[in-house]
Protein backbone atom coordinates (compact mmCIF):
# COMPACT_ATOMS: atom_id res chain seq x y z
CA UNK A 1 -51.65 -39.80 32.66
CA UNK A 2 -54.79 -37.10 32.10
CA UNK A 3 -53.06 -34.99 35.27
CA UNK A 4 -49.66 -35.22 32.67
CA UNK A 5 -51.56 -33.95 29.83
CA UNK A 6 -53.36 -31.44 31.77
CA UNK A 7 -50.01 -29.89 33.22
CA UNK A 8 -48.21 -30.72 29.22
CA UNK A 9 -50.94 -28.28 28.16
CA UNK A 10 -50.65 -25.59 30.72
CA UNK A 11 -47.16 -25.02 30.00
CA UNK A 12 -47.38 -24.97 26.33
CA UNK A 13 -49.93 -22.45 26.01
CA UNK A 14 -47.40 -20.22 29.43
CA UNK A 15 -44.66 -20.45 26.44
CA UNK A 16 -47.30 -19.17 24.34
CA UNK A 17 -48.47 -16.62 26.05
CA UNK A 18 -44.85 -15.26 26.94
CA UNK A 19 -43.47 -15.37 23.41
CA UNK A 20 -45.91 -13.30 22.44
CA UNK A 21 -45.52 -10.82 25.15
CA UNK A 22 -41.76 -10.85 24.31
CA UNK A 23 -42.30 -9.63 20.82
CA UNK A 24 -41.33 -5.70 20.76
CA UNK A 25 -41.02 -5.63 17.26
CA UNK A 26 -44.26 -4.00 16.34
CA UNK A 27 -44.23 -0.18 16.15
CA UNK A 28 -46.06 2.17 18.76
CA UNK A 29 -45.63 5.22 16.38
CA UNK A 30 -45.71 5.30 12.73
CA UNK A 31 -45.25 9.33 12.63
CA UNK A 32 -42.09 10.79 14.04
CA UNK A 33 -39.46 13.14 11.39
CA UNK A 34 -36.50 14.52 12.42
CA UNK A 35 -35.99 18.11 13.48
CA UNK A 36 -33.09 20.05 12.28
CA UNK A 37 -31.62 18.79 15.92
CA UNK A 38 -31.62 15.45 15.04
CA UNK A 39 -34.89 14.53 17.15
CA UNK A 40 -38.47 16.14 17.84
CA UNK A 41 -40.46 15.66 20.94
CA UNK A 42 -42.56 13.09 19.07
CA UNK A 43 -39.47 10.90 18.69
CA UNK A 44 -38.68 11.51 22.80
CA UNK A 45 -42.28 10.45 23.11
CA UNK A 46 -41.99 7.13 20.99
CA UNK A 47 -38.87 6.46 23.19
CA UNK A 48 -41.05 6.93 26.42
CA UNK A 49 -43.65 4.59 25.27
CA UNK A 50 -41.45 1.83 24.09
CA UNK A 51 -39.42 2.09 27.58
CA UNK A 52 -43.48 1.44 29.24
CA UNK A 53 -44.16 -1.69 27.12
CA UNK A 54 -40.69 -3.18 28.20
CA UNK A 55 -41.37 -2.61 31.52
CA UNK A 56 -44.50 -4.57 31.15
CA UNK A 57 -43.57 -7.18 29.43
CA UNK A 58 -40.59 -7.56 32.44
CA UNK A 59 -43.81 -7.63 34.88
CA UNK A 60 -45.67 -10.31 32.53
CA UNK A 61 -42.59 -12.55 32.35
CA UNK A 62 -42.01 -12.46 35.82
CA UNK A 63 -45.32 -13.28 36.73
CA UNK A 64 -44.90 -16.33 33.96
CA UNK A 65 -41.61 -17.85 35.64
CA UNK A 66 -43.76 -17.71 38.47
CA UNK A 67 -46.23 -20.15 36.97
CA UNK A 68 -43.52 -21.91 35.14
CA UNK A 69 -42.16 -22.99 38.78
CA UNK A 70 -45.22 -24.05 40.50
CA UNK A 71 -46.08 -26.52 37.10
CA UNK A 72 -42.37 -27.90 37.25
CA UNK A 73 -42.72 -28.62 41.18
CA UNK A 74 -46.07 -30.31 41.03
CA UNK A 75 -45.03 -32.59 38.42
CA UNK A 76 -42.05 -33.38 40.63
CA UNK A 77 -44.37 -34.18 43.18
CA UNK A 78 -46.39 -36.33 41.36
CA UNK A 79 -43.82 -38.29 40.06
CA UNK A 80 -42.86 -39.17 43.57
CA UNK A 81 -45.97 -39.83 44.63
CA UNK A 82 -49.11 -41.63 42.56
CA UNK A 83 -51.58 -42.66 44.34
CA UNK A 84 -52.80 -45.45 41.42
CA UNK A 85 -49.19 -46.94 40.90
CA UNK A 86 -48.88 -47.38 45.30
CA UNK A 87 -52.27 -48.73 45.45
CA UNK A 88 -51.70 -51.45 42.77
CA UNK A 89 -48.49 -52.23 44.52
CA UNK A 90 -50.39 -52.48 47.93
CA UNK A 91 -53.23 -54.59 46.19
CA UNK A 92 -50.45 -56.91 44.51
CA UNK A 93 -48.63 -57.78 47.90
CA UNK A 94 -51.70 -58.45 49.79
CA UNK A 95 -53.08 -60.17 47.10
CA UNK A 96 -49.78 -62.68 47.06
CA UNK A 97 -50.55 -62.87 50.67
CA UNK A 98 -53.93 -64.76 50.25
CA UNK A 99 -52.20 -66.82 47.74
CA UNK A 100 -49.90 -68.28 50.14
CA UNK A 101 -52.52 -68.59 52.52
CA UNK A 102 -54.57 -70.60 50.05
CA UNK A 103 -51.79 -72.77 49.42
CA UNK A 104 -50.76 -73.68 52.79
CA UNK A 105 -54.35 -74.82 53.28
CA UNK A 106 -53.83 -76.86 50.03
CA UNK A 107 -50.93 -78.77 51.16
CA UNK A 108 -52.28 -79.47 54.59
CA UNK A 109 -55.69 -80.78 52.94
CA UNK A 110 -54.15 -83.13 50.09
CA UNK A 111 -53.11 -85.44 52.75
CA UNK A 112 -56.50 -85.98 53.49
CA UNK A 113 -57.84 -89.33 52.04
CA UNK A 114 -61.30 -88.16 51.91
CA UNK A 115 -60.78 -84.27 50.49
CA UNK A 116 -60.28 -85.75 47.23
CA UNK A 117 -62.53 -83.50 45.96
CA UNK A 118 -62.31 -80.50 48.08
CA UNK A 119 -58.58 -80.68 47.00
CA UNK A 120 -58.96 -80.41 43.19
CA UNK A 121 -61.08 -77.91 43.30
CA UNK A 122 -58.46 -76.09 45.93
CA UNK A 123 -55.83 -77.13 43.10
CA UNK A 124 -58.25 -75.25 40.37
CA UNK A 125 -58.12 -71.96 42.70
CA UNK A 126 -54.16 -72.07 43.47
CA UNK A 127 -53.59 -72.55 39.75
CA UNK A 128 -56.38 -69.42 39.26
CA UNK A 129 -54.71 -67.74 41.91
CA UNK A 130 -51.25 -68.09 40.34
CA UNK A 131 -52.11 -67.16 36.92
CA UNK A 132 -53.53 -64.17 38.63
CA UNK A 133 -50.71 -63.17 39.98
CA UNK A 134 -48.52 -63.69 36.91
CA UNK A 135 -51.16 -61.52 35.43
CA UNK A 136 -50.78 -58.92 38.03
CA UNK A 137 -46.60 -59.04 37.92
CA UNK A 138 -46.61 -58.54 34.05
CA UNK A 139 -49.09 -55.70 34.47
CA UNK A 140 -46.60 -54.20 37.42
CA UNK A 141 -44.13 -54.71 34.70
CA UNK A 142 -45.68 -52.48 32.25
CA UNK A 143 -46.64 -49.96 34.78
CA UNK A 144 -43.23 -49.54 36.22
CA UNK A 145 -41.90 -49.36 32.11
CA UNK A 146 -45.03 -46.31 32.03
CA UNK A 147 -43.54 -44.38 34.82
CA UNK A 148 -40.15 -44.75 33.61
CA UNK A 149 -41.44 -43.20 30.69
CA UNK A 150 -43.27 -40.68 32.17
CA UNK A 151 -40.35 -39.83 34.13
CA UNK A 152 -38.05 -39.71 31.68
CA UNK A 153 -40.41 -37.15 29.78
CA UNK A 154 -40.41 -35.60 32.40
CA UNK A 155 -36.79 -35.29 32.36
CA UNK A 156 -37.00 -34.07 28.88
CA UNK A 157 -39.87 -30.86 30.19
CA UNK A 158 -37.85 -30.35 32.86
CA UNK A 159 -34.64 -29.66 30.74
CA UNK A 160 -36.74 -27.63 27.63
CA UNK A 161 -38.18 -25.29 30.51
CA UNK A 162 -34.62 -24.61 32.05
CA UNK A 163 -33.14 -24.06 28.88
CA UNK A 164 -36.42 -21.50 28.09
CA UNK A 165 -36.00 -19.89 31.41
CA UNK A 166 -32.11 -19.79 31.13
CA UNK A 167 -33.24 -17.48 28.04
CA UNK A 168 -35.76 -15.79 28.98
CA UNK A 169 -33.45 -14.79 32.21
CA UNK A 170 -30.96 -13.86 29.32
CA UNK A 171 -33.52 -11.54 27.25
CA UNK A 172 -34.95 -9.86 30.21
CA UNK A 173 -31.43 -8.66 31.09
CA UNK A 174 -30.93 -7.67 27.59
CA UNK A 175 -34.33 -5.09 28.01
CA UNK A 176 -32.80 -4.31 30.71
CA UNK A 177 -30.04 -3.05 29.59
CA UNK A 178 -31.50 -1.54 26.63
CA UNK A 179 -33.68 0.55 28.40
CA UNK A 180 -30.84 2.15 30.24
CA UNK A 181 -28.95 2.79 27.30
CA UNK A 182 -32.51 4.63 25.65
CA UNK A 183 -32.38 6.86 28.72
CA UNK A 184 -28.62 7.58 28.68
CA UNK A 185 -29.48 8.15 24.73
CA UNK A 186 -32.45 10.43 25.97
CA UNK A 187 -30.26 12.55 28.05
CA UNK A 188 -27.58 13.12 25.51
CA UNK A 189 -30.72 14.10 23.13
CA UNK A 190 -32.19 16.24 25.62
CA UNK A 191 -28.59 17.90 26.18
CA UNK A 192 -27.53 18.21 22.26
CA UNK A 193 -31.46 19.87 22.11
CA UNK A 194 -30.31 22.37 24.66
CA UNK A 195 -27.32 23.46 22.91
CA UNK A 196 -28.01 23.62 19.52
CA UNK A 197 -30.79 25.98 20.78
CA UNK A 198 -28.03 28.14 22.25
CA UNK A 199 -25.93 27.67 19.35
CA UNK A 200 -28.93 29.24 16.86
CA UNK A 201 -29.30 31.80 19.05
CA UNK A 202 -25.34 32.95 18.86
CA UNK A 203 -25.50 32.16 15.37
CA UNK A 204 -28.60 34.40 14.40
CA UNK A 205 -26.87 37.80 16.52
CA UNK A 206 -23.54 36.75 14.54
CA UNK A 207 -25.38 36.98 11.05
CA UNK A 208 -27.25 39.93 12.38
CA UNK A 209 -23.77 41.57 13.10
CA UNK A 210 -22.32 40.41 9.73
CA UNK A 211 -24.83 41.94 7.83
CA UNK A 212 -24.90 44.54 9.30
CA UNK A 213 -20.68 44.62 8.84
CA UNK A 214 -21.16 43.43 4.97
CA UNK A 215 -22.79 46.53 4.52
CA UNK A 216 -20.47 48.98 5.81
CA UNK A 217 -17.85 47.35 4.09
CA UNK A 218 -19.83 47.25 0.63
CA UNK A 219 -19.81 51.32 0.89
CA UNK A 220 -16.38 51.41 1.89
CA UNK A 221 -15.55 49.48 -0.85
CA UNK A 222 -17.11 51.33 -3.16
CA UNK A 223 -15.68 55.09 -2.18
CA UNK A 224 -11.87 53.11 -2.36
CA UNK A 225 -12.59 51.36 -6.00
CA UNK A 226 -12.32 54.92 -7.78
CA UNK A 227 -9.96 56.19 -5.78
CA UNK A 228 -8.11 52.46 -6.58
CA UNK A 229 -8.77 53.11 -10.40
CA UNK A 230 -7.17 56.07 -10.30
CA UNK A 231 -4.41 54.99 -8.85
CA UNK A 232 -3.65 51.83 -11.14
CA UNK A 233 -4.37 54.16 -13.96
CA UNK A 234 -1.48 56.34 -12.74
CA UNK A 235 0.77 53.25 -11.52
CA UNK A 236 0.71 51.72 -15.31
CA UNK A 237 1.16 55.04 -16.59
CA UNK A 238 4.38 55.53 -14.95
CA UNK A 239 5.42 51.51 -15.43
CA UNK A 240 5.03 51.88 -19.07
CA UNK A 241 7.66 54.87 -18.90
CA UNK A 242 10.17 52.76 -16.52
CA UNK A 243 9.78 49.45 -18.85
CA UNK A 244 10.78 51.76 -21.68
CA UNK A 245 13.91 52.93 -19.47
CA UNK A 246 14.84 49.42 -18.52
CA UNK A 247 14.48 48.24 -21.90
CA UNK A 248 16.81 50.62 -23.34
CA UNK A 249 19.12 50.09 -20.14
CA UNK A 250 19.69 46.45 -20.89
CA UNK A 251 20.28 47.14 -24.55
CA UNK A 252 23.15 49.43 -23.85
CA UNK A 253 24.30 46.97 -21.64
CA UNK A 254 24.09 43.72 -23.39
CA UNK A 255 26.05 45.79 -26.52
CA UNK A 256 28.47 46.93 -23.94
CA UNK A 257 28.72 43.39 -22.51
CA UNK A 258 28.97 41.80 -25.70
CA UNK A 259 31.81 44.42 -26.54
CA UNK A 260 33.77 44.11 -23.31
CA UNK A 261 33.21 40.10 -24.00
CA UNK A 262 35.31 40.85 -27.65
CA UNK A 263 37.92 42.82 -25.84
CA UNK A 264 38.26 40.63 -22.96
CA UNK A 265 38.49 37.69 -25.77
CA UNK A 266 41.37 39.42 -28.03
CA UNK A 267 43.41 40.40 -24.64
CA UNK A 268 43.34 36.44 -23.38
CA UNK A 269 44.51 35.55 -27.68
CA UNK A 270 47.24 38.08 -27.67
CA UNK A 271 48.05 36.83 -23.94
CA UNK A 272 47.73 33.04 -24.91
CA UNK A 273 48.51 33.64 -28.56
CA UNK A 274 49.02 29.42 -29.47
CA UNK A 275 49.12 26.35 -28.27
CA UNK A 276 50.38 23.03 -29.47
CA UNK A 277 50.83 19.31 -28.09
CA UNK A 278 54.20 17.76 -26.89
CA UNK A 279 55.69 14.52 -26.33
CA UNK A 280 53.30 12.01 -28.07
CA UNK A 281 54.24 9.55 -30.71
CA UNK A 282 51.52 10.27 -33.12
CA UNK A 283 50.20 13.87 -34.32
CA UNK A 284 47.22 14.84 -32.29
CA UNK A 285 48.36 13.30 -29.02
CA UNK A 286 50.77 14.64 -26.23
CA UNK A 287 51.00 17.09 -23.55
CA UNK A 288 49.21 20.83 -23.65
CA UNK A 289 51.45 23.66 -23.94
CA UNK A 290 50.71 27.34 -24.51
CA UNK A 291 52.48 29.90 -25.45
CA UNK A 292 52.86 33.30 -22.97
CA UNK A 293 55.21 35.96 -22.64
CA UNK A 294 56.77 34.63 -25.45
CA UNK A 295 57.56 30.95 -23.19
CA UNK A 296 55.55 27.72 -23.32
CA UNK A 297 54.10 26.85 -20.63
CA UNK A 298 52.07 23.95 -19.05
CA UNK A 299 48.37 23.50 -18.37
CA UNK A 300 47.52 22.01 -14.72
CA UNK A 301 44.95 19.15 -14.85
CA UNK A 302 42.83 19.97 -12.03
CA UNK A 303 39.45 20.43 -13.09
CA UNK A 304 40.26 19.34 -16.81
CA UNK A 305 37.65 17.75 -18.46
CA UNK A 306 37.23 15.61 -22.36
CA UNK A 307 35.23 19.26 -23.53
CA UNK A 308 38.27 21.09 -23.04
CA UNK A 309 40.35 18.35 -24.89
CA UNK A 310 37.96 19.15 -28.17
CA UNK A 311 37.95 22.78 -27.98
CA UNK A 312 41.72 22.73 -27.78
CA UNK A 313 41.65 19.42 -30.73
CA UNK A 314 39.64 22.17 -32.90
CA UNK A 315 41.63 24.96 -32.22
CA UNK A 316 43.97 22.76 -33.56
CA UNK A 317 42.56 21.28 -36.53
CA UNK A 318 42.57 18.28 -35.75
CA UNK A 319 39.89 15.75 -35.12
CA UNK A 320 37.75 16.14 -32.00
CA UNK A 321 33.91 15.02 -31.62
CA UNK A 322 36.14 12.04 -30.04
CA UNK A 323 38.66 13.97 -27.88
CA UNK A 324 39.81 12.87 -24.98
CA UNK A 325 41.92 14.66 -21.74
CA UNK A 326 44.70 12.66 -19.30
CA UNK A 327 45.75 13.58 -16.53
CA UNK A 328 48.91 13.33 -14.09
CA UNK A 329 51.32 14.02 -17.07
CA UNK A 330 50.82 11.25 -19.27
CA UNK A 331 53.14 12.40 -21.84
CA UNK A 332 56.12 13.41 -19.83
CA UNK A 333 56.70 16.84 -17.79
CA UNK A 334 56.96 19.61 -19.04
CA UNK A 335 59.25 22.68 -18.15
CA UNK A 336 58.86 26.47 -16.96
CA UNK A 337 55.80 28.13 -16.22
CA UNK A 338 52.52 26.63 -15.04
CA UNK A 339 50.59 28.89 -16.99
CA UNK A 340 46.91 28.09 -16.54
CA UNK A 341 45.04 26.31 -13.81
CA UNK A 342 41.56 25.47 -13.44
CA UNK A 343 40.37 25.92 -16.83
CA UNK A 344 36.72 25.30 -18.04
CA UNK A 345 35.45 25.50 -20.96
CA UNK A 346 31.74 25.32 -22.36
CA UNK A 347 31.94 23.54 -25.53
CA UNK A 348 31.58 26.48 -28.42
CA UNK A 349 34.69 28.02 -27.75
CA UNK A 350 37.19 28.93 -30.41
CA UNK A 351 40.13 28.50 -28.51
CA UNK A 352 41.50 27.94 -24.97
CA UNK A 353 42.12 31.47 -24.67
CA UNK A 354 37.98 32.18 -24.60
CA UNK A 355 37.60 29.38 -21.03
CA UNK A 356 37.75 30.42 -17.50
CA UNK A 357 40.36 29.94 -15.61
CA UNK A 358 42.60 31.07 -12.58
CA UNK A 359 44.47 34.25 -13.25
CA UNK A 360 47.65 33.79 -15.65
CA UNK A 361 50.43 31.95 -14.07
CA UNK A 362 48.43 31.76 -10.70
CA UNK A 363 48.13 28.06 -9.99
CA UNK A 364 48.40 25.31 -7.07
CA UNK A 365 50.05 22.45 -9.13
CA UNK A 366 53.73 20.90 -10.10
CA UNK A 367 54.59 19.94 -13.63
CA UNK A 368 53.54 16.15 -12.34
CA UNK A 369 49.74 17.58 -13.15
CA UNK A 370 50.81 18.39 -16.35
CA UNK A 371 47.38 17.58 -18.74
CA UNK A 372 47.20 15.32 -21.83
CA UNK A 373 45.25 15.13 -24.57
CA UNK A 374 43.99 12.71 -27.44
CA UNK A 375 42.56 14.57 -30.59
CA UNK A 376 40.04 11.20 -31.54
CA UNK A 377 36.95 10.99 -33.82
CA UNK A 378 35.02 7.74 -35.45
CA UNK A 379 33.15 6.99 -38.79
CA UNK A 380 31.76 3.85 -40.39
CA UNK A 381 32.85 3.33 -44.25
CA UNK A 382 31.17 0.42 -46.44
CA UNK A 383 27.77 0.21 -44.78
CA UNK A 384 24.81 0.28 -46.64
CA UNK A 385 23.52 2.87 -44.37
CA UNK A 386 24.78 5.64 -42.12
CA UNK A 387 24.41 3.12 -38.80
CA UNK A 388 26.39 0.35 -40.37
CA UNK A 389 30.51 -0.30 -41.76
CA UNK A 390 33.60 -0.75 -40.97
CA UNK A 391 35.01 1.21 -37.93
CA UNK A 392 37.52 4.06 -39.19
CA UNK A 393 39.00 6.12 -36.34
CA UNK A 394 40.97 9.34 -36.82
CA UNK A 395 44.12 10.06 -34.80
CA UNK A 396 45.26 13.89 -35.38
CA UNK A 397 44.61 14.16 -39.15
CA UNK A 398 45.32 10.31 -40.12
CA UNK A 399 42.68 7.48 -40.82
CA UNK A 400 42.77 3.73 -39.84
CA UNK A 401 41.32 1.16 -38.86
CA UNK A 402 40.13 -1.44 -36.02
CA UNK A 403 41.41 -5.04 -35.76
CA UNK A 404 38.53 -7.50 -34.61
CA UNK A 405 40.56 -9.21 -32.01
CA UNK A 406 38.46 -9.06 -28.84
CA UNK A 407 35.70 -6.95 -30.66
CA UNK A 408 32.36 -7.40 -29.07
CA UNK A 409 29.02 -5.77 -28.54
CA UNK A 410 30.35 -3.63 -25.89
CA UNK A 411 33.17 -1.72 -28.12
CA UNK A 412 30.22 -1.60 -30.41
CA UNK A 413 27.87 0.08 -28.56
CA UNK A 414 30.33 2.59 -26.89
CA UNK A 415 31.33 3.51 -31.58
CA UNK A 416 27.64 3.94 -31.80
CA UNK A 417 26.93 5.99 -29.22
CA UNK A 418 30.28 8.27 -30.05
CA UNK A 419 27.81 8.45 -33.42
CA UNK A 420 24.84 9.27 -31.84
CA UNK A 421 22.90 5.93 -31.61
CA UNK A 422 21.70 4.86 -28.20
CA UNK A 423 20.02 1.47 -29.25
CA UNK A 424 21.83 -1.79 -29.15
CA UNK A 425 24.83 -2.07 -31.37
CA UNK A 426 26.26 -5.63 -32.44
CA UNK A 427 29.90 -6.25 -33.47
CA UNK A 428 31.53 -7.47 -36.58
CA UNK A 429 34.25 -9.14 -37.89
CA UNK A 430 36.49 -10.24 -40.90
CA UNK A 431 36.11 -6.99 -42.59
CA UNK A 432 32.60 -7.77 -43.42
CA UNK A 433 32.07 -4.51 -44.81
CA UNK A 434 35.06 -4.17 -46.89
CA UNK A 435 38.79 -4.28 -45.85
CA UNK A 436 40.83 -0.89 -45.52
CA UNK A 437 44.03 0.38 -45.96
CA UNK A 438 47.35 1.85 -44.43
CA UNK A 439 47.20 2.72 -40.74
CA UNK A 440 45.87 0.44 -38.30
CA UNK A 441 45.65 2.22 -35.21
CA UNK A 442 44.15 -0.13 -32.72
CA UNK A 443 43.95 -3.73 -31.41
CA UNK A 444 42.58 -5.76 -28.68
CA UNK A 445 39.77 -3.60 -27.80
CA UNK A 446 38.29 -4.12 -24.62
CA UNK A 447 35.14 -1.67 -23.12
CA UNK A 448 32.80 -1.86 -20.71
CA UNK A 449 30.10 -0.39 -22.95
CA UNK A 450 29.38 2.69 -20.87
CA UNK A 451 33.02 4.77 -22.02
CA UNK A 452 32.07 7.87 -23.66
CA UNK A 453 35.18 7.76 -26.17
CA UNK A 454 37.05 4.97 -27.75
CA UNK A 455 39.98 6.17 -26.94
CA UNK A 456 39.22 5.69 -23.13
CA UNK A 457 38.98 2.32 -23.73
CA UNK A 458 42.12 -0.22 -23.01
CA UNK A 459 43.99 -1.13 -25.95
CA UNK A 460 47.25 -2.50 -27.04
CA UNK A 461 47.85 1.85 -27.96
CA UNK A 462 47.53 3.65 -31.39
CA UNK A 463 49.69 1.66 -33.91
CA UNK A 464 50.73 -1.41 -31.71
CA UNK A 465 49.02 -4.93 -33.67
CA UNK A 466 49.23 -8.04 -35.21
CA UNK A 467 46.39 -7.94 -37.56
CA UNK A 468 45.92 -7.54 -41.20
CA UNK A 469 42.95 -5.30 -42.67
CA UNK A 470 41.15 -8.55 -43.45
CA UNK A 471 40.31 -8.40 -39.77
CA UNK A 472 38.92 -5.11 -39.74
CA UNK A 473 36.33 -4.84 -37.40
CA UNK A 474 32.62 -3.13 -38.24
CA UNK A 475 29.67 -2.40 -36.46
CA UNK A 476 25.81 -2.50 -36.65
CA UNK A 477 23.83 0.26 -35.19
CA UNK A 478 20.04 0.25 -33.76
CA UNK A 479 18.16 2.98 -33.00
């Protein structure tokens, strides 16, 4: 047990010892800075010395697994061999031995008459003798329980200083390795030193040379500024006189544009002197005609849009900011002349006469292209407000009115946006803002909300109903 302790000891204060050996933590250098190169030769130095104390420490824990293996492999032998534990066993058998002895000589003397005495005090010994040696087996007992202890503390050591070699194999690798990445490190510092020197070399003759350039350039700049000034002065000098030109240029031809414009306009109205609308059943509906050489003529639909329909509805009087254009001739074929083709028109214009179009007579259509038009407005009457009443369309020159049946917020919202509203419109019924009278021009209204005209719209047609003004229908506009 003291040799146990003695070796327990011994490696404690080896783990010690090589713990603190380990520990590279603490620094060599406290004063190092950094050189415009990103290292001085005090930090290359630092480097060096740490790279020495690794190295040592490698040494010290080499010598230390050394010592660690010569504790472990005399405590294996002495757990295979103690001399105190075989001599008691040696002791113990030969003591058994004598016992035996002792009581063979017991036996043989009882049957003596006349050992009476000799034999009870024999009897004394064997029983001596045999608690003796249940004495000595319950002390072999406890001895062999002791060095299965021991050995399984051994064990225990035995597994702790594996585990700290296993790590200490693991850590010395790691320095290892670290020290060859510091001198791969080293290099690369040593190389990036090297050429950032040659770099601040190249880069002191290429300032030299710029200066030296700068300068030059500052004088040469400074001869062409007045010559420059001089010439700007003369350059705005001469713009002034050309802007003055120009500007009286564009006058004369913006009057003579403007006058050509008139011309041009009075030649296409004594060309295209009227027009007027055929084959509907209500004023303000039916198919274009104009009037040339004296002979109507028809106006192809290609390219025909609802703008032209209201410059030709205002041309004619008749209502408009609802207009509306067909096409593939809605309201019957006409005869003679195709007389214009591919007519646009802006919006402003007084007449058909001022649109573009294809050269008189010059067109790519047969009188089934013949265009249509609806002369169409909208107003509310009875509201409180401008954004509320009862829905009053105009067809040609005539008023009337709406019948509810299928009215809804979609017919609503496409009134209110012919009347410039674009928030949410709701529909009403039963002539809620007053009924009207004579005409009522259209029933079973259905839109999809997004028609930009009434009129496009389906209905039953302008006249055709079965309702009675007390189901005029009204609407209420948001903004």
């Amino acid at each position: 047990m003291i040799l146990f302790f003695s070796v327990f000891v011994a490696l404690a204060q080896t783990i010690s010892v090589n713990s603190f050996l380990l520990n590279t933590n603490k620094p060599l250098l406290t004063n190092f800075s950094s050189s415009s190169s990103g290292y001085d030769a005090n930090t290359v130095a630092y480097m060096l010395q740490k790279m020495d104390l690794l190295q040592m420490n490698i040494q010290q824990q080499n010598k230390t697994l050394q010592t660690q293996a010569t504790i472990i492999q005399n405590l294996l032998n002495f757990t295979q061999q103690s001399p105190s534990t075989q001599s008691l066993r040696s002791d113990i058998s030969l003591l058994q031995v004598y016992v035996q002895r002792i009581m063979d000589e017991y036996h043989r003397l009882t049957n003596i008459s006349n050992a009476t005495d000799l034999a009870m005090k024999i009897n004394k010994m064997a029983n001596s003798v045999h608690f003796l040696s249940s004495s000595l087996i319950t002390q072999e007992s406890k001895i062999n329980n002791v060095e299965a202890e021991f050995r399984r503390q051994i064990s225990i050591l035995n597994g702790t200083i594996l585990s700290t070699l296993s790590q200490t194999t693991s850590q010395v690798t790691t320095n290892i390795n670290s020290i060859s990445a510091i001198k791969q490190s080293l290099n690369t510092l040593s190389s990036k030193e090297h050429n950032n020197e040659n770099r601040l070399t190249t880069l002191s003759s290429d300032l030299h040379t710029t200066q030296s350039r700068l300068s030059s350039l500052q004088s040469t700049v400074s001869q062409d500024r007045q010559h420059t000034s001089h010439q700007l002065s003369v350059l705005s000098t001469q713009y002034s006189s050309v802007s003055g030109r120009v500007s009286d240029t564009l006058s004369r031809l913006n009057t003579n544009i403007t006058s050509m414009d008139s011309r041009v306009h009075n030649l296409e109205v004594e060309v295209i002197p009227s027009v007027r609308l055929v084959g509907g059943s209500h004023t303000g509906e039916g198919r274009v005609e104009v009037k040339y050489h004296n002979a109507w003529g028809t106006v192809c639909d290609d390219l025909f849009t609802d703008t032209n329909a209201e410059v030709i509805c205002r041309q004619l009087g008749f209502a408009w900011t609802g207009a509306i254009q067909k096409q593939s001739a809605p309201f019957g074929q006409g005869g003679g002349t195709t007389v214009l083709d591919n007519v646009i028109c802006r919006g402003p214009e007084k007449s058909i006469a001022g649109c573009k179009h294809n050269e008189f007579a010059k067109e790519d259509c047969s009188h089934s292209e013949d265009v249509g038009i609806v002369c169409f407005s909208v107003r509310l009457s009875g509201g409180s407000s401008s954004r509320e009443g009862t829905v009053v369309v105009r067809l040609g020159n005539t008023d009337g009115s709406v019948c509810d049946d299928s009215w809804d917020n979609d017919d609503a919202r496409v009134v209110c946006r012919m009347l410039g509203y674009h928030g949410t419109a709701e529909a009403v019924s039963s002539a809620r803002f007053g009924e009207r009278t004579g005409q009522i021009w259209m029933d079973d209204v259905s839109c999809g909300g997004s028609e930009t005209s009434l009129a496009h719209c389906s209905f039953s047609g302008f006249g055709t109903h079965d309702c009675s003004h007390s189901e005029d229908a009204g609407v209420i506009c948001h903004l």
